[in-house]
N, C-alpha and C. Protein backbone atom coordinates (compact mmCIF):
# COMPACT_ATOMS: atom_id res chain seq x y z
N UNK A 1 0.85 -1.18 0.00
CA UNK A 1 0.00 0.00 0.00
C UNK A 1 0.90 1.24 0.00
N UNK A 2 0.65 2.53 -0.67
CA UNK A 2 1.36 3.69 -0.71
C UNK A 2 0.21 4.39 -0.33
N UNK A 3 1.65 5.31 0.61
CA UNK A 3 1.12 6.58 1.09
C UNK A 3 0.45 7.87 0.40
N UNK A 4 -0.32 8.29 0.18
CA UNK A 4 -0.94 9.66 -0.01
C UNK A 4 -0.05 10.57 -0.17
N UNK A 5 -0.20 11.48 -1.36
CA UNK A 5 0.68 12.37 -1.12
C UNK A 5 0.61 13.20 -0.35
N UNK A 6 -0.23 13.73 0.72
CA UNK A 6 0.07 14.61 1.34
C UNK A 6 0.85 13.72 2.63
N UNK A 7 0.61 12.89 2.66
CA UNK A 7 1.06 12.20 3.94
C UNK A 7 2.26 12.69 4.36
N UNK A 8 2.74 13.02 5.48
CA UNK A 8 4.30 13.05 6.08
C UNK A 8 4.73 14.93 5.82
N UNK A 9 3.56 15.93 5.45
CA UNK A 9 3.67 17.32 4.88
C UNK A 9 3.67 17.82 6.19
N UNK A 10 4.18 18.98 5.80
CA UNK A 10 4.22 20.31 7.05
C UNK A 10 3.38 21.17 6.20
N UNK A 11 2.17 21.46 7.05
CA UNK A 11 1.58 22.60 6.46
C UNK A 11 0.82 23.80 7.37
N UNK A 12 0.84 24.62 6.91
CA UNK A 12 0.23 25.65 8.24
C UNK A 12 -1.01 24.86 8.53
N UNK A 13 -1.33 25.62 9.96
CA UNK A 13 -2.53 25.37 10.82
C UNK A 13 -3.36 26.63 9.99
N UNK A 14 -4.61 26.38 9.58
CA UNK A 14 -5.62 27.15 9.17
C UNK A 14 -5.94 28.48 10.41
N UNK A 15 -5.89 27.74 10.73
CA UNK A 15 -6.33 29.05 12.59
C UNK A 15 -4.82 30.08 13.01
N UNK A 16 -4.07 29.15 13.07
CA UNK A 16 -2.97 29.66 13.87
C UNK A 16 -1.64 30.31 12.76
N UNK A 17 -1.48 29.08 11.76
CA UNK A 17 -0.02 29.66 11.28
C UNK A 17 0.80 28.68 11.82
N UNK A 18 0.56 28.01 12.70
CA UNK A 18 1.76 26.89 13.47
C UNK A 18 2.13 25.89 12.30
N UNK A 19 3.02 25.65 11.98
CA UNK A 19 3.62 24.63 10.98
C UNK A 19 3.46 23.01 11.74
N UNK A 20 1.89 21.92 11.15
CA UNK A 20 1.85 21.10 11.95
C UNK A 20 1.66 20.33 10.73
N UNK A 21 2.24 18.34 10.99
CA UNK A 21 2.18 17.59 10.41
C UNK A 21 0.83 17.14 9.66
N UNK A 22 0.78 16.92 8.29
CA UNK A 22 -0.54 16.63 7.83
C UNK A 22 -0.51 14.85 7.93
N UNK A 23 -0.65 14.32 9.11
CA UNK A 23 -0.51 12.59 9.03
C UNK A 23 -1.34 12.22 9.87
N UNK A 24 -1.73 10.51 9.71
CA UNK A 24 -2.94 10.39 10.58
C UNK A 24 -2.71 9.77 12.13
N UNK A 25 -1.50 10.20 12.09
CA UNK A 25 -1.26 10.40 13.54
C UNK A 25 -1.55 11.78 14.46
N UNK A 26 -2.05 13.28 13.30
CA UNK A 26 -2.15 14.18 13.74
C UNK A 26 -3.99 13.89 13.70
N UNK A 27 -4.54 13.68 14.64
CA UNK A 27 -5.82 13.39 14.87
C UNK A 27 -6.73 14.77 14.47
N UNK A 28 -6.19 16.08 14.78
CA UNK A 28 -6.68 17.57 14.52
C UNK A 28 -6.61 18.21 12.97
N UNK A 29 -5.45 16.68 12.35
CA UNK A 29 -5.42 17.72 10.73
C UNK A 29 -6.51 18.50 10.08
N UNK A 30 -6.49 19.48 9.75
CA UNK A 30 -5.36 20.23 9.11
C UNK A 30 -4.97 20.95 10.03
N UNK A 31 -5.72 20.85 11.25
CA UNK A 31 -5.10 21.73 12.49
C UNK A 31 -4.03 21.59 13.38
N UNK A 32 -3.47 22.32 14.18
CA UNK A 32 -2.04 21.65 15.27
C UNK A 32 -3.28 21.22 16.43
N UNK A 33 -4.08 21.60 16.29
CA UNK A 33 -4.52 21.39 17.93
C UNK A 33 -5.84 21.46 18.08
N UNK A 34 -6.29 20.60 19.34
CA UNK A 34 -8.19 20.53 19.14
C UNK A 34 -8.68 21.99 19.58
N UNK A 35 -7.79 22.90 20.41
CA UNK A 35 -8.20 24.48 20.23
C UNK A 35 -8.48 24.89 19.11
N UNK A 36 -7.57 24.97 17.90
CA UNK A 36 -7.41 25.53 17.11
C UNK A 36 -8.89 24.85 16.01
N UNK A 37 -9.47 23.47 16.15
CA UNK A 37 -10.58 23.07 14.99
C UNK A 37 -11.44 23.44 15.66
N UNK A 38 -11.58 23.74 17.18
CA UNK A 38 -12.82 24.31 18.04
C UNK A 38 -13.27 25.91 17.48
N UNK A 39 -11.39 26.76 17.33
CA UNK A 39 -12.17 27.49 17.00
C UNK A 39 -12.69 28.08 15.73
N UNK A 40 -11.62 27.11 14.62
CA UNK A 40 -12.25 27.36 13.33
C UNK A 40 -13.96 26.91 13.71
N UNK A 41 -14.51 25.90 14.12
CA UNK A 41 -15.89 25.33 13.92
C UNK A 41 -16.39 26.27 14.81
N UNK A 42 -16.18 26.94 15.79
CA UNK A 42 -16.92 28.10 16.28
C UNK A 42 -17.57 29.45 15.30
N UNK A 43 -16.19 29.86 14.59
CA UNK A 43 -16.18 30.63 13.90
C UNK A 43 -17.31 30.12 12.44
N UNK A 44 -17.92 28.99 12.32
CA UNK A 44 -18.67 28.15 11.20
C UNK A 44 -19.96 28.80 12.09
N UNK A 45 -20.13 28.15 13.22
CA UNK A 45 -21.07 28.15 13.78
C UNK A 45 -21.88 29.58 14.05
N UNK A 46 -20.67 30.80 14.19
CA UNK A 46 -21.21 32.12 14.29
C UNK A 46 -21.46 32.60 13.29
N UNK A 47 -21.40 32.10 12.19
CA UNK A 47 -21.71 32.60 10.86
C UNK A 47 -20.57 34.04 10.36
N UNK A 48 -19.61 33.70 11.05
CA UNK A 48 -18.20 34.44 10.71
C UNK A 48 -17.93 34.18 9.23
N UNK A 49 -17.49 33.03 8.64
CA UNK A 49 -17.37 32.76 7.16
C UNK A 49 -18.44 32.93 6.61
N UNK A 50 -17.94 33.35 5.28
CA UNK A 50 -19.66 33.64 4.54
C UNK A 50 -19.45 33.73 3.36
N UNK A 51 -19.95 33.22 2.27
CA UNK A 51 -19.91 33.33 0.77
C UNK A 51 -20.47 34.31 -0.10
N UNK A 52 -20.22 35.31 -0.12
CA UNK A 52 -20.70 36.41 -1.26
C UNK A 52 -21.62 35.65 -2.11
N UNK A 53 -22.75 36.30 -2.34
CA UNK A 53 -23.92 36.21 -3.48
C UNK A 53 -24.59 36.87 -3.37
N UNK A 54 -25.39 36.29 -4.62
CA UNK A 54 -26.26 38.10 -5.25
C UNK A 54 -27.66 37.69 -4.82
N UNK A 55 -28.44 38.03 -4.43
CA UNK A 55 -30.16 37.13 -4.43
C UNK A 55 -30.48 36.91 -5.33
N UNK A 56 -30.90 35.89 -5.42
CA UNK A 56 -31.88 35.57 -6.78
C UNK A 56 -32.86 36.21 -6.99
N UNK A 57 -33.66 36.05 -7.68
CA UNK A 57 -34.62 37.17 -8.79
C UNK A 57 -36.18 36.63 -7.55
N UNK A 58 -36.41 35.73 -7.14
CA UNK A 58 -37.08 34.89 -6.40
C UNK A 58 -37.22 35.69 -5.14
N UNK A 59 -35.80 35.62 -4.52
CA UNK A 59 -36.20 36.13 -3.26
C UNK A 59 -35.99 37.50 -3.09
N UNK A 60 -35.68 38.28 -3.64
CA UNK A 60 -35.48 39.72 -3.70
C UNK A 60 -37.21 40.18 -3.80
N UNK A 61 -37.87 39.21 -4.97
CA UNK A 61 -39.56 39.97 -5.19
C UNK A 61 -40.05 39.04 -4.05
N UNK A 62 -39.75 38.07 -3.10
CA UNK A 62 -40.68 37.45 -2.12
C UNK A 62 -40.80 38.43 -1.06
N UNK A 63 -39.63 39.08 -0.56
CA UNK A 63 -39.88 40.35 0.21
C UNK A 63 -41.10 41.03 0.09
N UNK A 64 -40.93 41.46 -0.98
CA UNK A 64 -41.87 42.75 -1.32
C UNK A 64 -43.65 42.03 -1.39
N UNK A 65 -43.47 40.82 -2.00
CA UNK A 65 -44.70 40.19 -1.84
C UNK A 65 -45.75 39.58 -0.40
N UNK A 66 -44.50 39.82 -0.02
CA UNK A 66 -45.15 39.05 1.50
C UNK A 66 -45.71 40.43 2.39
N UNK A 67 -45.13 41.09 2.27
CA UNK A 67 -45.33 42.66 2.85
C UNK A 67 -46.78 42.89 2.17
N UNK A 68 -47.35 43.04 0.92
CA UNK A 68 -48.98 43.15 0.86
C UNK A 68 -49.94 42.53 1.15
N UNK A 69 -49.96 41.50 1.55
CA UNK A 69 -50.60 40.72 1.83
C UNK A 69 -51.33 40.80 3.14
């Protein structure tokens, strides 16, 4: 069996910047540490990340429709 290429990598911690092993001995990958996926998934959870988009044509006129009624 062969290893993965990422297997055996140093790559930053998403949260921190800490240079931590990407292997499945690092139980937190891609993170150094269960702080650090707590607080990326915190930051999920507060609706901190967020994807730019435009409204659709749908819900921009459902506003306005629901208001006469």
């Amino acid at each position: 069996m062969t290893d993965s290429p990422l297997s055996g990598r140093i790559l930053a911690c998403p949260s921190c910047g800490k240079a931590t092993a990407f292997t499945p001995s690092n139980r937190w990958r891609p993170f150094c540490s269960e702080r650090c996926k707590l607080t990326d998934l915190g930051a999920w959870a507060s609706e901190s990340y967020r994807i730019p988009a435009k409204p659709a044509e749908d819900e921009a006129g459902g506003a306005a429709d629901d208001s006469e009624t």
